[in-house]
N, C-alpha and C. Protein backbone atom coordinates (compact mmCIF):
# COMPACT_ATOMS: atom_id res chain seq x y z
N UNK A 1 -148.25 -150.99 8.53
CA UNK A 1 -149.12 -149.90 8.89
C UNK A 1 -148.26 -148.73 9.39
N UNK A 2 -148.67 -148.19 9.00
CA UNK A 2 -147.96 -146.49 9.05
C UNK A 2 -148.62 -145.89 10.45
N UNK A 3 -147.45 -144.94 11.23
CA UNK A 3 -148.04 -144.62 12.40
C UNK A 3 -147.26 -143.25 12.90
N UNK A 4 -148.10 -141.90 12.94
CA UNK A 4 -147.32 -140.54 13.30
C UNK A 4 -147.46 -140.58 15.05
N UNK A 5 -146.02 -140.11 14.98
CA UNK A 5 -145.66 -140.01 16.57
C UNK A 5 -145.88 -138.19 16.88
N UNK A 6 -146.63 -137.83 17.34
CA UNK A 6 -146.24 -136.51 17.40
C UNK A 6 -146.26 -136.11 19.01
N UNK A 7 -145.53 -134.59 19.20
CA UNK A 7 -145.61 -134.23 20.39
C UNK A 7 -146.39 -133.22 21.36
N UNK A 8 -147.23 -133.76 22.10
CA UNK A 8 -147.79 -133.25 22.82
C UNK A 8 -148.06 -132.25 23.63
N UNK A 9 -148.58 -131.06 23.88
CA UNK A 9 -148.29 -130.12 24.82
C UNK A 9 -148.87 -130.57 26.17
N UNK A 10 -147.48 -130.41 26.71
CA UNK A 10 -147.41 -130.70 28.27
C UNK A 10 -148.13 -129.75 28.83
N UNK A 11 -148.08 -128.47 28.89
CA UNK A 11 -149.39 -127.64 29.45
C UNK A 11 -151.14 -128.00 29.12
N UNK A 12 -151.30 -128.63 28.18
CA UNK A 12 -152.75 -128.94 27.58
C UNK A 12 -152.77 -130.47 28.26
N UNK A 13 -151.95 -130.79 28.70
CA UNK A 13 -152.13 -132.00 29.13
C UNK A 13 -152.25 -131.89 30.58
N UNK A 14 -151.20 -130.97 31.11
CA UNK A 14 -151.54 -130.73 33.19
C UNK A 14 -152.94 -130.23 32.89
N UNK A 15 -153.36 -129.54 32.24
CA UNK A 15 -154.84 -128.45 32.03
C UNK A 15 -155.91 -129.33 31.95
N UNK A 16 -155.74 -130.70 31.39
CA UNK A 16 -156.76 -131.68 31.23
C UNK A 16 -157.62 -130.78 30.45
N UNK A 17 -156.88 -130.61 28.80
CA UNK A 17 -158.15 -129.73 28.24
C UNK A 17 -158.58 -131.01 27.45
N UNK A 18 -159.83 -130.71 26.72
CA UNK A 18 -160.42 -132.29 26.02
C UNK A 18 -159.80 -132.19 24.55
N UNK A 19 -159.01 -130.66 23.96
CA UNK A 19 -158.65 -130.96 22.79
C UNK A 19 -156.99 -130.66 23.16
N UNK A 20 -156.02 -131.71 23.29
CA UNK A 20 -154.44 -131.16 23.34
C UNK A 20 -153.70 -131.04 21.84
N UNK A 21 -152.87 -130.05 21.98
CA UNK A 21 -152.53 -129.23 21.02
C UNK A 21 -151.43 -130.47 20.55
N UNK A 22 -150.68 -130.72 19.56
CA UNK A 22 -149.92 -131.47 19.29
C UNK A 22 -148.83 -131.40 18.03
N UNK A 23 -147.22 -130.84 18.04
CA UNK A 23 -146.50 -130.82 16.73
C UNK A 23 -146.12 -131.92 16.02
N UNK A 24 -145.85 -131.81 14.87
CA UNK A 24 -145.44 -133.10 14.23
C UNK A 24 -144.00 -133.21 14.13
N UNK A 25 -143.65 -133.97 14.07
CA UNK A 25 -141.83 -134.33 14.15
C UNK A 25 -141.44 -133.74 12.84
N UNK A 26 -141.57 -133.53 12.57
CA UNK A 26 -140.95 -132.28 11.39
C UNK A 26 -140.86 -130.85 11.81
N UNK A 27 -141.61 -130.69 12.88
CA UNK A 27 -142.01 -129.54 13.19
C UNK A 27 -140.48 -129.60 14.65
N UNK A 28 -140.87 -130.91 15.18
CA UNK A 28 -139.58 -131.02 16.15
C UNK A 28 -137.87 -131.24 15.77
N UNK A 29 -138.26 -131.78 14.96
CA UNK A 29 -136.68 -131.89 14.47
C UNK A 29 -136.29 -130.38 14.13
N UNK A 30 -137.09 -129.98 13.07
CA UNK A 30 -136.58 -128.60 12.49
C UNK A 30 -136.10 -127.28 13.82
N UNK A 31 -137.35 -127.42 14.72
CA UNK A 31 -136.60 -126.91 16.28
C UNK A 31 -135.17 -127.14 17.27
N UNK A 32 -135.17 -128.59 16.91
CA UNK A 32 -134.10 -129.35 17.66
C UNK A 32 -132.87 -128.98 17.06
N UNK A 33 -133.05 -128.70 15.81
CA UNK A 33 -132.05 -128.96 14.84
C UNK A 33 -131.36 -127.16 15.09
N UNK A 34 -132.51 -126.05 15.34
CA UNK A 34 -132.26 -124.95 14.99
C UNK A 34 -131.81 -124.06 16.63
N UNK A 35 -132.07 -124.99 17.58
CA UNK A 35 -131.93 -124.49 18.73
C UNK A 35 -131.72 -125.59 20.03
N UNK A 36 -131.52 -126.65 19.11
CA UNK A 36 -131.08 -127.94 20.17
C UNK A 36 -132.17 -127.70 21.50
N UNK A 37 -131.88 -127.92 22.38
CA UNK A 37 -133.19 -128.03 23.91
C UNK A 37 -133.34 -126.35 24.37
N UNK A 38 -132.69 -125.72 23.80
CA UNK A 38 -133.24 -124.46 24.02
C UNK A 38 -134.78 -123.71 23.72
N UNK A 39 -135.17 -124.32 22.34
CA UNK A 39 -136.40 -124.32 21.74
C UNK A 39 -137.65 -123.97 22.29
N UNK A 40 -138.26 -123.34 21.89
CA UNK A 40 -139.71 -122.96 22.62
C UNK A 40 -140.49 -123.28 21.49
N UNK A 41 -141.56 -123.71 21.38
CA UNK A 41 -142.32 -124.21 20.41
C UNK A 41 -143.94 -123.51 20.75
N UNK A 42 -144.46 -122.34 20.08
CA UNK A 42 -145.54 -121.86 20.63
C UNK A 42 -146.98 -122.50 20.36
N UNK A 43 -147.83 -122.36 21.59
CA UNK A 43 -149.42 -123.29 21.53
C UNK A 43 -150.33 -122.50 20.70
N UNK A 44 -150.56 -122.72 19.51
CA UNK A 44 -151.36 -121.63 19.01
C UNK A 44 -152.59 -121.47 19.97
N UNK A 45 -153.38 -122.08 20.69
CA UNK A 45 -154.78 -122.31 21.21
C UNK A 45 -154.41 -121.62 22.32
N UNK A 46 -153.48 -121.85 23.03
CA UNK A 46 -153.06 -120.94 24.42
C UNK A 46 -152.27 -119.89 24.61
N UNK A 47 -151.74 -119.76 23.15
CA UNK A 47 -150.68 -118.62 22.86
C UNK A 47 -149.24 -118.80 23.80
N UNK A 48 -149.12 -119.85 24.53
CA UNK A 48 -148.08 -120.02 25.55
C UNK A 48 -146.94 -120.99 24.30
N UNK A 49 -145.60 -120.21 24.89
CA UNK A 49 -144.34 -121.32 24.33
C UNK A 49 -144.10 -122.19 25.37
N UNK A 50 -143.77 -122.90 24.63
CA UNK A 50 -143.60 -124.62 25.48
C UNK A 50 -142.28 -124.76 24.95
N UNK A 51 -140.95 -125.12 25.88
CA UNK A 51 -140.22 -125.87 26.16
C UNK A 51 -139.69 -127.12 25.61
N UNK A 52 -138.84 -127.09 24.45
CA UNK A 52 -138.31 -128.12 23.56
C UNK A 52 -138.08 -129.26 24.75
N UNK A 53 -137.57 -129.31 25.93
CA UNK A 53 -137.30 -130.22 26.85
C UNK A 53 -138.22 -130.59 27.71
N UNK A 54 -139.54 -129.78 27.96
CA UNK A 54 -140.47 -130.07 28.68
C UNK A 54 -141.27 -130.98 27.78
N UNK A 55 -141.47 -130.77 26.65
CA UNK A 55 -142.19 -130.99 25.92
C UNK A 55 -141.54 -132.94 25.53
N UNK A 56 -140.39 -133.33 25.36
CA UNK A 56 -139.33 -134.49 25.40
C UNK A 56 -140.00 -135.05 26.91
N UNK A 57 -139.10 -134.04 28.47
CA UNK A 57 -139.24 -134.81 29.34
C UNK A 57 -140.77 -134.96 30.11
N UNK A 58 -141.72 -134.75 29.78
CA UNK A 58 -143.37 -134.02 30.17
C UNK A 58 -143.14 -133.17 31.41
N UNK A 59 -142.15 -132.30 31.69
CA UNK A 59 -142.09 -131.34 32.06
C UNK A 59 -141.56 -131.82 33.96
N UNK A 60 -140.77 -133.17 33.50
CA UNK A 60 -140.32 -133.70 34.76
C UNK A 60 -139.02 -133.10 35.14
N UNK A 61 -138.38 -132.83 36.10
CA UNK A 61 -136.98 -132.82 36.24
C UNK A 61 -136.43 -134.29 36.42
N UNK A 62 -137.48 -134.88 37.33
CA UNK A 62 -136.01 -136.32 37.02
C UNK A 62 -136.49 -137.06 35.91
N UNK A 63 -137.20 -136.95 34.98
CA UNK A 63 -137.17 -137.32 33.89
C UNK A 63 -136.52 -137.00 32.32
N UNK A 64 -136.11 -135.48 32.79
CA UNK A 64 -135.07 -134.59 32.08
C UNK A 64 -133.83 -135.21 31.96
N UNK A 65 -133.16 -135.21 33.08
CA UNK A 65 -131.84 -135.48 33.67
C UNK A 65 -131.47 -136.30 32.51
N UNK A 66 -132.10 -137.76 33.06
CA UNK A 66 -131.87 -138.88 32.32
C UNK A 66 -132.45 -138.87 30.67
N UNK A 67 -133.70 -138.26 30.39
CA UNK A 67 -133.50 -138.65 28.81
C UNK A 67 -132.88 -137.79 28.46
N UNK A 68 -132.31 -136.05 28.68
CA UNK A 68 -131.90 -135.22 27.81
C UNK A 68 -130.39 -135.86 27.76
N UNK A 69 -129.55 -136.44 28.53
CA UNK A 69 -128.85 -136.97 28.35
C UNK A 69 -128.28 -137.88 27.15
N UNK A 70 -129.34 -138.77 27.25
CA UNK A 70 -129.15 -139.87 25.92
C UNK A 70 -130.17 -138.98 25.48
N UNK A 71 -130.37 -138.20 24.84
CA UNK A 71 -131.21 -137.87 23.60
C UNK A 71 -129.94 -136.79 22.87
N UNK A 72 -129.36 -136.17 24.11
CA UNK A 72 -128.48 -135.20 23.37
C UNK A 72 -126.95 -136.11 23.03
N UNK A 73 -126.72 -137.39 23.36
CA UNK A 73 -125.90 -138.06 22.85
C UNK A 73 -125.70 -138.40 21.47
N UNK A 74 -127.81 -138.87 21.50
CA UNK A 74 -128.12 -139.27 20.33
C UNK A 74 -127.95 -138.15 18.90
N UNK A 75 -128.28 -137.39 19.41
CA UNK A 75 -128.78 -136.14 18.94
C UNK A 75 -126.87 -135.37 18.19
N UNK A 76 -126.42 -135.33 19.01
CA UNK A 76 -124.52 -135.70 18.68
C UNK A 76 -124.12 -136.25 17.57
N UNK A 77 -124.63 -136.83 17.46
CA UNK A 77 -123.94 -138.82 16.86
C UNK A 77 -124.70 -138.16 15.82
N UNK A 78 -126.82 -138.00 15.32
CA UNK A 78 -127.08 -137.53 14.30
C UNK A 78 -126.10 -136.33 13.34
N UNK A 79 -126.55 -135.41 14.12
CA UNK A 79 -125.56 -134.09 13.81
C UNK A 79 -124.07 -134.72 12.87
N UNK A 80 -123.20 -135.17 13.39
CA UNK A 80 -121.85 -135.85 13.10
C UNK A 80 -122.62 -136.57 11.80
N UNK A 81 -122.95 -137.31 11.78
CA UNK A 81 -123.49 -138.58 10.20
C UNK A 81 -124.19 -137.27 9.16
N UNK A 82 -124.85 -136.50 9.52
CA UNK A 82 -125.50 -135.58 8.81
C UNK A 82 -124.50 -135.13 8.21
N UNK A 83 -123.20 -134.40 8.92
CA UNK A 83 -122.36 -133.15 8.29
C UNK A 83 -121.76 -133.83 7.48
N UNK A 84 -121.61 -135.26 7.39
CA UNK A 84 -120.61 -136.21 6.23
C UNK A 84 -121.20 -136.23 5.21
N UNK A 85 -122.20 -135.99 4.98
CA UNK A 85 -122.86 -136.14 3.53
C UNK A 85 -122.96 -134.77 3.05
């Protein structure tokens, strides 16, 4: 069974709105890829940009710390296997 992971807006989610806005990992990679955690990714419904890292850590600092860490390790290591081909 097939299953899309997508990412959530952390502002639509503190807001407790009943419809949260949500990108698809195509939509994140292509960000990640083009601006690593710098990224702003805009809410069409709220018109607000959201935070490539808020959006990863749900807008924690000590939850940042630790995954941007191993994500940008990970994220390293991709990059490197990519440029070989």
């Amino acid at each position: 069974m097939g299953m899309d992971k997508n990412i959530l807006s952390v502002n639509d989610l503190k807001s407790h709105k009943d419809q949260i806005h949500y990108w698809s990992p195509t939509v994140f990679i292509q960000s990640l890829l083009k601006d690593r955690f710098d990224a702003k990714l805009l809410n069409p419904e709220s018109k607000a940009e959201e935070c490539l890292a808020d959006l990863i850590c749900y807008g924690s600092n000590e939850v940042s710390v630790v995954n941007l860490t191993f994500v940008n390790k990970m994220f390293t290591c991709f990059v490197y296997r990519f440029d070989q081909y």
